[in-house]
Protein backbone atom coordinates (compact mmCIF):
# COMPACT_ATOMS: atom_id res chain seq x y z
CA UNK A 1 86.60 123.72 119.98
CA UNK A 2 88.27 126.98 118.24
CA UNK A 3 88.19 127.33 115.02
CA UNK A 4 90.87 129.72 112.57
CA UNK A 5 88.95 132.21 110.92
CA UNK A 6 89.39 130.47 107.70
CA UNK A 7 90.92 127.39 105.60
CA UNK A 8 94.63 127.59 105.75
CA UNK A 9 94.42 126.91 102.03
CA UNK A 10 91.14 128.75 101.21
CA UNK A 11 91.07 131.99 99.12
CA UNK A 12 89.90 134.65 100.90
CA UNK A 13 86.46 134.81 99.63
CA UNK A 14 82.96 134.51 100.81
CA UNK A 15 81.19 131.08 101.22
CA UNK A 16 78.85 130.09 98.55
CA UNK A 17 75.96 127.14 98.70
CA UNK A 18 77.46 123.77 96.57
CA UNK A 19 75.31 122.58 93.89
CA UNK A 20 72.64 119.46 95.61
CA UNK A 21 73.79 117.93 92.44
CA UNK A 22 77.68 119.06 92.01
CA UNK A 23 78.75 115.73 90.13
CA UNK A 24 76.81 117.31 86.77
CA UNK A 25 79.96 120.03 87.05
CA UNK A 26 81.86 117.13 85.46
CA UNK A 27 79.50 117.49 82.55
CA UNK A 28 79.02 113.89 82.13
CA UNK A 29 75.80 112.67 81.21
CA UNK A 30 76.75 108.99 81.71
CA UNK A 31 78.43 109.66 85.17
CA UNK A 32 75.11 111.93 85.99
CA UNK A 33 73.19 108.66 85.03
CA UNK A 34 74.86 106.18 87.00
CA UNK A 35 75.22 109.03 90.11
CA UNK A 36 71.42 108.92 90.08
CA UNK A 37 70.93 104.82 89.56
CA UNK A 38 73.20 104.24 93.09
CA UNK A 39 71.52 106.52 94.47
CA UNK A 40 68.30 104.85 93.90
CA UNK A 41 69.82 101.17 93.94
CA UNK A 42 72.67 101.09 95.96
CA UNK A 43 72.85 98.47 98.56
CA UNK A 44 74.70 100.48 101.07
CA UNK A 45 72.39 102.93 100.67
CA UNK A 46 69.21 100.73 101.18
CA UNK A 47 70.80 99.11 104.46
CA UNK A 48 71.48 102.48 105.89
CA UNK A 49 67.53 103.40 104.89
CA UNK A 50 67.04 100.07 107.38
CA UNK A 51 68.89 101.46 110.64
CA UNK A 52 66.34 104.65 110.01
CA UNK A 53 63.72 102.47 110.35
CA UNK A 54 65.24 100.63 113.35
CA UNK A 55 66.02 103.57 115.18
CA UNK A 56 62.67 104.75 114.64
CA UNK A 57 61.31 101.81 115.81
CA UNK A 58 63.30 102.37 119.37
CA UNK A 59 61.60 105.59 119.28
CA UNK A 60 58.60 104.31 119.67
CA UNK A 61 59.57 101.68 121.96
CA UNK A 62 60.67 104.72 124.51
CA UNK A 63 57.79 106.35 123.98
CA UNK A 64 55.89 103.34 125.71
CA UNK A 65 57.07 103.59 129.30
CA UNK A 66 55.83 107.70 129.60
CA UNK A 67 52.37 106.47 128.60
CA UNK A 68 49.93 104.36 130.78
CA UNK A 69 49.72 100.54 130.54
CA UNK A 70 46.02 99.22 130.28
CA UNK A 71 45.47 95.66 130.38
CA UNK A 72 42.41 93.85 130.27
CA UNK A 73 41.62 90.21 131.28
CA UNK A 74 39.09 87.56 131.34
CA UNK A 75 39.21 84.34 133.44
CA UNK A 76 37.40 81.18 134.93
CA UNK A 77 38.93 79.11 137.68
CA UNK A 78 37.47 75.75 139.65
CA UNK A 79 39.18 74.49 141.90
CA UNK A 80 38.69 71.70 144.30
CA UNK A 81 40.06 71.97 148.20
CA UNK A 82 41.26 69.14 149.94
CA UNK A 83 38.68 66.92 152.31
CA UNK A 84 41.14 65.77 154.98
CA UNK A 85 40.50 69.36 156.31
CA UNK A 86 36.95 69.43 156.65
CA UNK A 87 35.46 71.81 153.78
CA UNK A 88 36.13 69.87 150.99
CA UNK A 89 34.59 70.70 147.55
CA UNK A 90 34.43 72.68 144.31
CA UNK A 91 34.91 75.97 143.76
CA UNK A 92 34.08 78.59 140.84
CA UNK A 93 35.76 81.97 140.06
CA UNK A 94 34.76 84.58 137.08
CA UNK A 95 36.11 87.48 136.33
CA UNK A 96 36.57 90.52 134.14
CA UNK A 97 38.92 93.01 134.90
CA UNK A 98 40.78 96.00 133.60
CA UNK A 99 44.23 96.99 135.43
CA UNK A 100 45.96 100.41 134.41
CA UNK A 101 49.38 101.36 135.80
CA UNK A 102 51.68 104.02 135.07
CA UNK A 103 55.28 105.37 136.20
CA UNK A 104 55.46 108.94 137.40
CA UNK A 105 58.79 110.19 135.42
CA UNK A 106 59.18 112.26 138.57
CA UNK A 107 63.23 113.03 137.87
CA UNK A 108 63.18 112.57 134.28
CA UNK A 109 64.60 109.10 133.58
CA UNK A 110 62.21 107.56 130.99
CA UNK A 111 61.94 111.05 128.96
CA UNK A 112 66.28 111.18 129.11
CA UNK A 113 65.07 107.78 127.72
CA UNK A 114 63.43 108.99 124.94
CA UNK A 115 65.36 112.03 124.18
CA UNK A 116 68.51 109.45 123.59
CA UNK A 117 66.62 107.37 121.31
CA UNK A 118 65.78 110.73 119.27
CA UNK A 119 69.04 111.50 118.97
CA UNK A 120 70.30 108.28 117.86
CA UNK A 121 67.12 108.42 115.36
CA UNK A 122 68.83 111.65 114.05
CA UNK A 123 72.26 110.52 114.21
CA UNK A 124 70.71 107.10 111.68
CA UNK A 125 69.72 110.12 109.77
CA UNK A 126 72.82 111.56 108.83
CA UNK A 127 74.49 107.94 108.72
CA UNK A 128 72.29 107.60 105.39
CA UNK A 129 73.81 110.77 104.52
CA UNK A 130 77.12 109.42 104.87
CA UNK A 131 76.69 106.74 103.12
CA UNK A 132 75.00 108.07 100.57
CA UNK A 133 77.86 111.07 99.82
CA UNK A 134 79.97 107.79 99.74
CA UNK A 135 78.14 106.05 97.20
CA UNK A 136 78.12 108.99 95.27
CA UNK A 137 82.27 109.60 95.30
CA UNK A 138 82.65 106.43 95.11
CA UNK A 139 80.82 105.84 91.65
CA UNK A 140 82.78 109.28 90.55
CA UNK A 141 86.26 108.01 91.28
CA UNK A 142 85.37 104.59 89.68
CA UNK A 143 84.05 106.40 86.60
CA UNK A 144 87.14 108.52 86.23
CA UNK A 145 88.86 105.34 86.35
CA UNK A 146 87.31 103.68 83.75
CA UNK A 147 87.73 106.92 81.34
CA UNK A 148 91.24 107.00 82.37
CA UNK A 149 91.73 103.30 81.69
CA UNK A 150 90.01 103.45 78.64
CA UNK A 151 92.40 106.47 77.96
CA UNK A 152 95.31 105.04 78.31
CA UNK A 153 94.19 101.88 76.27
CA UNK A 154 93.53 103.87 72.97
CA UNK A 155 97.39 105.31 73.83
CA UNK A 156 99.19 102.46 74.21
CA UNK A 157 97.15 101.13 71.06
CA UNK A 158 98.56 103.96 69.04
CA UNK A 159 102.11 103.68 70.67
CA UNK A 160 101.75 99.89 69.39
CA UNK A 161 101.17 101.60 65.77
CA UNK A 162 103.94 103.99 66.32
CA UNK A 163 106.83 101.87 67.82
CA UNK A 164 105.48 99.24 65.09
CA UNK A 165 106.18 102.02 62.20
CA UNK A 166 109.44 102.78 64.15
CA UNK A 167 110.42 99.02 63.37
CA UNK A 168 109.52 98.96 59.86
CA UNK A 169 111.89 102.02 59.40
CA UNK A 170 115.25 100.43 61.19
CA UNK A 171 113.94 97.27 59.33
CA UNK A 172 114.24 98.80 56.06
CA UNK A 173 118.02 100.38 57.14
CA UNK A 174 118.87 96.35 58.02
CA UNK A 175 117.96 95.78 54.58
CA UNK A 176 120.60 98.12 53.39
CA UNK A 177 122.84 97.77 55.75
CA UNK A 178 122.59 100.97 57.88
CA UNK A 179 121.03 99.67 60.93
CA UNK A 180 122.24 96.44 62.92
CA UNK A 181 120.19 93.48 63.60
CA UNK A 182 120.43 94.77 67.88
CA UNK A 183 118.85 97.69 66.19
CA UNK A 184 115.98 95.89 65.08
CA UNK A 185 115.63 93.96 68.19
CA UNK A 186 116.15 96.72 70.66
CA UNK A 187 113.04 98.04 68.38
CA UNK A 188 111.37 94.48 68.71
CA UNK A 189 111.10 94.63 72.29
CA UNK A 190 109.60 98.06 72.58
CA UNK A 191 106.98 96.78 70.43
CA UNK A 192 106.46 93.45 72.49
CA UNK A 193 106.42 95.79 75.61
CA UNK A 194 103.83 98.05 74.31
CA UNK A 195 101.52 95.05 73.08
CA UNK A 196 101.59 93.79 76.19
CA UNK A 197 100.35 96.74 78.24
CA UNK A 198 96.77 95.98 76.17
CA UNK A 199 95.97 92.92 78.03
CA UNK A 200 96.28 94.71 81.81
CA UNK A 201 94.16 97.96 80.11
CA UNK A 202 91.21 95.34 79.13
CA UNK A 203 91.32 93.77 82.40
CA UNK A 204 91.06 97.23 84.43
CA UNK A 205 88.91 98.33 82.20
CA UNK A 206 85.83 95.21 82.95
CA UNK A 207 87.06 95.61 86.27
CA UNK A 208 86.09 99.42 86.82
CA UNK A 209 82.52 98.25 84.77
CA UNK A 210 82.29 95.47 87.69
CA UNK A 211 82.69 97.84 90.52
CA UNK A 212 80.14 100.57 88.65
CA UNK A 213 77.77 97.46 88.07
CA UNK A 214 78.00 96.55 92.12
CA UNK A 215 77.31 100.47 93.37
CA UNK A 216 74.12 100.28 90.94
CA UNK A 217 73.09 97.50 92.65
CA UNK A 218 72.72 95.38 89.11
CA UNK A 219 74.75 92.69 87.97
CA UNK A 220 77.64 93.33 85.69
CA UNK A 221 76.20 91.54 82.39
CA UNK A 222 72.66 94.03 82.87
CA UNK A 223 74.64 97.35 83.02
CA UNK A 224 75.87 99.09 79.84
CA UNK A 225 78.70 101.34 80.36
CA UNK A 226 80.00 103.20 77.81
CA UNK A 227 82.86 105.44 79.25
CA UNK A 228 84.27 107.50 77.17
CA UNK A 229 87.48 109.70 77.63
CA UNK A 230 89.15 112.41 80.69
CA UNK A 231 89.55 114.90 77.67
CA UNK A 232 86.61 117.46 77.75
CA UNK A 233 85.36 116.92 81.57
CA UNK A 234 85.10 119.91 83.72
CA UNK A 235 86.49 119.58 87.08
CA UNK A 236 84.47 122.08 89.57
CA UNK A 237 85.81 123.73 92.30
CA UNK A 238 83.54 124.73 95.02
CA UNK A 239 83.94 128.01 97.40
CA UNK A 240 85.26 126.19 100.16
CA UNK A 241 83.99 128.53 103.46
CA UNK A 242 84.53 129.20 106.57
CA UNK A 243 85.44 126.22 108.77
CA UNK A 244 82.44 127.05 111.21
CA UNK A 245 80.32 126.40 108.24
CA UNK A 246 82.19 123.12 107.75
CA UNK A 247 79.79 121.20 110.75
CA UNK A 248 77.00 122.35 108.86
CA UNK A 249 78.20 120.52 105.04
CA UNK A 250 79.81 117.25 106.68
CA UNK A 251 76.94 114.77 107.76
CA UNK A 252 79.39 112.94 109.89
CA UNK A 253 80.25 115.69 111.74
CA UNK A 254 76.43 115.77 112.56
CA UNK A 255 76.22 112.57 113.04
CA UNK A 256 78.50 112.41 115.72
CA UNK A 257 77.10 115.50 117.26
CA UNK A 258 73.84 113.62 117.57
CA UNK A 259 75.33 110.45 118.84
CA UNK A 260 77.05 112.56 121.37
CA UNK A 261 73.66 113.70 122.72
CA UNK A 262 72.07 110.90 122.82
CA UNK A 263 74.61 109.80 125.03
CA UNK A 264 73.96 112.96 127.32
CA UNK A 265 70.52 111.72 127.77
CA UNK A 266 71.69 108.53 128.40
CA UNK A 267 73.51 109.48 131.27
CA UNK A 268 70.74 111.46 132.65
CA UNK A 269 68.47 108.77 132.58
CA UNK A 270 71.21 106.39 134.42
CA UNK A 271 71.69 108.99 137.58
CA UNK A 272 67.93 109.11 137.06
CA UNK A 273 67.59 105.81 138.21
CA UNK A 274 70.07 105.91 141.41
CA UNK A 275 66.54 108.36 142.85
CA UNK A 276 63.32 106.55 144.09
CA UNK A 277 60.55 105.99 141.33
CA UNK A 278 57.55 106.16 141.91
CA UNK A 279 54.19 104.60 140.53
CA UNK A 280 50.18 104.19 140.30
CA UNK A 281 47.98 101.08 139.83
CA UNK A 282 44.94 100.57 139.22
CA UNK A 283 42.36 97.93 138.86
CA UNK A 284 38.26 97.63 138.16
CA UNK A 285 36.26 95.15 136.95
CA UNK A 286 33.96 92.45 138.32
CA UNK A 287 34.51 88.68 139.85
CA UNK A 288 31.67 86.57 140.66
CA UNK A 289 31.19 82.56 141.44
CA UNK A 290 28.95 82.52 139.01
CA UNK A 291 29.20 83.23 135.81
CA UNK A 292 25.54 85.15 134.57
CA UNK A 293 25.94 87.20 137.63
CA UNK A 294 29.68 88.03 136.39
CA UNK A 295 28.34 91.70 135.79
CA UNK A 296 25.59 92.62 138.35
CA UNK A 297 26.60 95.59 140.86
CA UNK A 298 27.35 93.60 143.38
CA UNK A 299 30.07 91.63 141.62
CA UNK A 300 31.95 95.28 141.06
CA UNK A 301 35.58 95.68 142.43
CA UNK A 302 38.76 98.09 142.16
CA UNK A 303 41.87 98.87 144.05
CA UNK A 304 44.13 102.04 143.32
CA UNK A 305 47.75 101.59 144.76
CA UNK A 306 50.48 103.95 144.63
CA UNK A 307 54.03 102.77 145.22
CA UNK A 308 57.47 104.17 145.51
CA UNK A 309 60.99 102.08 145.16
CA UNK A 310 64.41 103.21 146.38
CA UNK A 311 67.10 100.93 145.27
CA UNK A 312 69.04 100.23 148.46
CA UNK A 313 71.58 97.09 147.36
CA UNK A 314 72.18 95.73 143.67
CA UNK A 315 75.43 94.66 144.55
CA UNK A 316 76.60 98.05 142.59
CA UNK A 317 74.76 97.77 139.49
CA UNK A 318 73.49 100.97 138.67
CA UNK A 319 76.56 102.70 140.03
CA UNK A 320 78.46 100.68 137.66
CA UNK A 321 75.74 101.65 134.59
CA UNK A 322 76.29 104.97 135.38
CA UNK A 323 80.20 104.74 135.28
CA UNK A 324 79.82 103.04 132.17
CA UNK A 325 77.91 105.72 130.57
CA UNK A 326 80.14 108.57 131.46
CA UNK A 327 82.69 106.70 130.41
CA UNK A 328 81.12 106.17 126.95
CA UNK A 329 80.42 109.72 126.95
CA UNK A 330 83.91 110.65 127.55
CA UNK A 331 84.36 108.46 124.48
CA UNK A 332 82.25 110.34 122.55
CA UNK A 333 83.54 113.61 123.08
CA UNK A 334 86.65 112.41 121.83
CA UNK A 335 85.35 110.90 118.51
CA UNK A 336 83.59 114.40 117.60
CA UNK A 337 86.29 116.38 118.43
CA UNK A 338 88.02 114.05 115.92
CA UNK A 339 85.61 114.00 113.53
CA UNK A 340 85.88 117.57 113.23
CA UNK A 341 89.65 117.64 112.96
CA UNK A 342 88.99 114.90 110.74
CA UNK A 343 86.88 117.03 108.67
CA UNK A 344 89.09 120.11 108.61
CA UNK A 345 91.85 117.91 107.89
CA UNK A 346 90.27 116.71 104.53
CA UNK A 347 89.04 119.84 102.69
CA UNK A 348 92.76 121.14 103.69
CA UNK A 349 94.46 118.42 101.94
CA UNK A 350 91.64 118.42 99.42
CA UNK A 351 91.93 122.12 98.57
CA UNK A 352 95.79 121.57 97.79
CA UNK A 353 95.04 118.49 96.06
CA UNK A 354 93.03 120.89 93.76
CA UNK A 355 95.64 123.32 93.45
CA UNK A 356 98.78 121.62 93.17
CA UNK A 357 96.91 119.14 90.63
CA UNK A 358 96.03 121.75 88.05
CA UNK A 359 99.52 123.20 88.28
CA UNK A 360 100.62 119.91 88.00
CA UNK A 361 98.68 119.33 84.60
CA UNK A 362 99.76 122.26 83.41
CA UNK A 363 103.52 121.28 83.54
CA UNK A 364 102.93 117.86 82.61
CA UNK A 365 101.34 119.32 78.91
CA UNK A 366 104.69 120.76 78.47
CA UNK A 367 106.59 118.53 78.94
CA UNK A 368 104.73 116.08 76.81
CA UNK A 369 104.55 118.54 73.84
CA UNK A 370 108.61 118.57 74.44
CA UNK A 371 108.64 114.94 74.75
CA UNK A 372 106.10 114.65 71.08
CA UNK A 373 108.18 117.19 69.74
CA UNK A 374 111.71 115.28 70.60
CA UNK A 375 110.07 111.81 68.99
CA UNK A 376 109.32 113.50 65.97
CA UNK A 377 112.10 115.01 65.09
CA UNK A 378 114.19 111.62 65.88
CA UNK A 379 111.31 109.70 63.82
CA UNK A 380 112.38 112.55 60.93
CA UNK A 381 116.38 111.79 61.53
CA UNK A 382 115.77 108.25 61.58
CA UNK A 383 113.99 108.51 58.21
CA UNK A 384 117.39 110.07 57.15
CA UNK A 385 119.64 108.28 58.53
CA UNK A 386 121.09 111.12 60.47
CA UNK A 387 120.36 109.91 64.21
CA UNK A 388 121.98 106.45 66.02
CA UNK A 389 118.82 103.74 67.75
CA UNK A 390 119.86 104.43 71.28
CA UNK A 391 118.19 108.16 70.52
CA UNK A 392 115.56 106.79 68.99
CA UNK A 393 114.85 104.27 71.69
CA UNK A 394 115.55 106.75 74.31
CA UNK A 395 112.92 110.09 73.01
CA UNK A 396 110.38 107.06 72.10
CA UNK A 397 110.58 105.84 75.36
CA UNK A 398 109.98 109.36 76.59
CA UNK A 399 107.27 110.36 74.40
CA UNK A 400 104.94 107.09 75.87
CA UNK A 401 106.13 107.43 79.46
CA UNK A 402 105.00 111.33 78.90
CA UNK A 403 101.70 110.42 77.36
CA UNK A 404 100.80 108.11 80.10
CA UNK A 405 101.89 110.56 82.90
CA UNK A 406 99.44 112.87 81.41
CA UNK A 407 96.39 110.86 81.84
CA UNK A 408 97.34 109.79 85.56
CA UNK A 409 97.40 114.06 86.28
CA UNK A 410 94.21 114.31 84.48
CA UNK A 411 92.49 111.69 86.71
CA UNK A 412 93.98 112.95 90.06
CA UNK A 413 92.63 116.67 89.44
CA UNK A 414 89.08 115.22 88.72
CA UNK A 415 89.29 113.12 91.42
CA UNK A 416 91.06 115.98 93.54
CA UNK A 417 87.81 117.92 92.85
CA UNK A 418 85.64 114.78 93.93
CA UNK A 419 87.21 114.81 97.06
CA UNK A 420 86.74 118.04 98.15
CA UNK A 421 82.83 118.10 97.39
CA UNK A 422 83.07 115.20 99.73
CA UNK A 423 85.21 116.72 102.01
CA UNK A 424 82.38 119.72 102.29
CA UNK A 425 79.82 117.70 102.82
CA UNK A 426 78.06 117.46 99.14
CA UNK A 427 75.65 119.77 98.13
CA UNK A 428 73.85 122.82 100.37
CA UNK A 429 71.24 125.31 99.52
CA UNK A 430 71.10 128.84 101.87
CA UNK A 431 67.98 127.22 103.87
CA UNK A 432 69.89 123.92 104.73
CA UNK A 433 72.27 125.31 105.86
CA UNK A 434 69.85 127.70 108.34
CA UNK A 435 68.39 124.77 109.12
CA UNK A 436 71.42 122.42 110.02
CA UNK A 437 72.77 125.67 111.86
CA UNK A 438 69.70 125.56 114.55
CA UNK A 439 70.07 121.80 114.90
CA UNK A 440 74.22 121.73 115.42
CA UNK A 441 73.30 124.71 118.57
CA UNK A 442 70.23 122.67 119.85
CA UNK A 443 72.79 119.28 119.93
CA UNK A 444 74.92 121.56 121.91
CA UNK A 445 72.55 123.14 124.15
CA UNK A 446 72.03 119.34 125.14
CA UNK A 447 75.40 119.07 126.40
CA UNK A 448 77.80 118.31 123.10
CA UNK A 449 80.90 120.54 123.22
């Protein structure tokens, strides 16, 4: 695939390594803490650590058919023959024996064999990776979420206290008769609308503690959260790179690279099989009627055997395996060339995310200074008498909805710069990224495009 020379929305700088532990950019100790609990505890994470050991396992199982078979046996037999035909009688067999055999991987099927479960042991590799970059955004996002919950809980307490303060005012005008009683209960139900945006913050709030609980892999009632607030958090920004640096950060992308030559070998070992095989046998040991002359000299015996097998009719099998493969190949070249578009994709969107975020928070802080500014002064007219409810109700109104929107902004650039870490792949030091270099060109020396 072709690559542009650069991210569409990337500065024009050099690439830089990321941080192996970006998330402590945030400066938050407590999301730093729970980062580092998932990854030790999350389930995810632990079940992915499984499918290593599984496709290690099948490693190993490959392995077996480019190494000799030995197989060693000990037996007794008596047997009786029938009388009707004259030699009648009882019969004793011994034997010890020791039979070798062993496939000559003349065209290369069992080592395609092996080279396919490699690769799929490598591609398990980077699977943990994925998962585990997963784990990790996912405990950011859900952390943001909680401060910005917890955020917007202490605001809609205080606009409770203010709207509340707001009331007592236009209640005091009732009293003298500048203020109507639709006044007061205009004022009434901003109040009762207010209180009952608490209840919803609580709830979100146990529920973002839940979901932190569950990626920890403890349950909710052993995990102490303590959150905190979105005010005060750095939000890093990577160097983004060059996109052919981008199959080097994304573990998916190398995962699918590896799963794309495993499935080269895989074909290569079904042709492989169409061709005759070939193979040697062995056997030595001794047999003897009788069992304490079982290993005298004369009881001695071996064959040696070599054989070779064409397959001439299956009724199409192994035509149709190797169809099946190519076709699964085929297949596969489509889901990396996806992944990477995928990939490139995602730090583009990421990067304006990032951008356009921070701008956005920027405008969003003045207009809720204008919006602060506007409920004061009415609060200071209302005092005197000198401004009508519908104002009031109106800049009040204003002042929450702009107090709110503020928070929201704040979350989506932290989690803006969340998602383009994960978009790059985490964290990369100069050597890993040497080192993942060599591997991506030996995947594609293997046959991935």
């Amino acid at each position: 695939m072709n690559f542009p020379d650069r991210f569409k929305e990337a500065k024009a700088r050099p690439d830089a390594p990321i941080s192996l532990t970006w998330w402590q950019g945030f400066r938050s100790t407590e999301m730093s803490r729970l980062i580092e609990t998932a990854r030790a505890n999350n389930l995810d994470m632990a079940a992915a650590l499984t499918r290593i050991e599984q496709a290690e396992a099948q490693v190993s199982l490959a392995t077996a058919p480019l190494l000799p078979s030995i197989n060693g046996s000990v037996g007794a037999q008596n047997a009786m023959s029938s009388r009707s035909l004259g030699r009648g009688g009882h019969s004793n067999v011994f034997s010890g024996l020791l039979s070798a055999g062993y496939e000559l991987d003349f065209w290369g099927k069992n080592r395609n064999s092996l080279l396919a479960s490699e690769q799929n042991a490598v591609a398990a590799r980077y699977n943990y990776d994925v998962v585990e970059l997963a784990t990790i955004a996912a405990v950011a996002n859900t952390y943001l979420q909680l401060l910005a919950a917890q955020d917007a809980l202490r605001i809609t307490e205080g606009n409770v206290r203010n709207a509340t303060s707001i009331l007592s005012i236009i209640q005091e005008r009732v009293n003298v008769g500048t203020a109507t009683s639709l006044d007061l209960a205009q004022q009434e139900v901003v109040v009762a609308n207010q209180k009952a945006l608490i209840p919803p913050r609580i709830i979100n709030i146990n529920q973002y503690r839940a979901a932190l609980a569950v990626l920890t892999g403890e349950f909710p009632g052993n995990v102490t959260i303590r959150g905190g607030t979105l005010n005060g958090l750095n939000a890093p920004r990577p160097a983004p790179g060059l996109p052919s640096q981008l199959l080097l950060r994304r573990p998916d992308i190398r995962q699918s690279a590896a799963v794309l030559a495993a499935q080269n070998a895989t074909v290569a070992s079904a042709k492989a099989a169409l061709l005759p095989s070939f193979s040697l046998t062995g056997q030595t040991g001794y047999e003897s009627p009788v069992l304490k002359t079982l290993f005298n000299p004369q009881s001695a015996l071996y064959s040696v055997a070599a054989n070779a097998t064409q397959p001439i009719f299956d009724g199409g099998r192994l035509l149709a395996q190797l169809e099946l493969q190519h076709s699964i190949r085929s297949e596969d070249v489509q889901a990396y060339k996806k992944a990477v578009l995928t990939a490139a994709s995602d730090v583009e969107q990421a990067l304006v995310s990032v951008q356009e975020t921070a701008r956005q928070r920027q405008l969003q802080a003045q207009a809720a200074a204008s919006a602060e500014k506007a409920y004061r002064i009415a609060g200071e007219q209302l005092r005197a008498g000198t401004v009508d409810i519908t104002t009031v109700l109106n800049t009040q109104q204003s002042y929450f909805v702009a107090q709110l929107a503020q928070i929201s902004v704040r979350l989506s650039q932290l989690q803006a710069s969340v998602s383009l870490h994960q978009a790059l792949g985490g964290g990369w030091t100069p050597g890993e990224i040497t080192a993942a270099r060599q591997s991506i060109q030996l995947q594609e020396g293997s046959g991935s495009p």
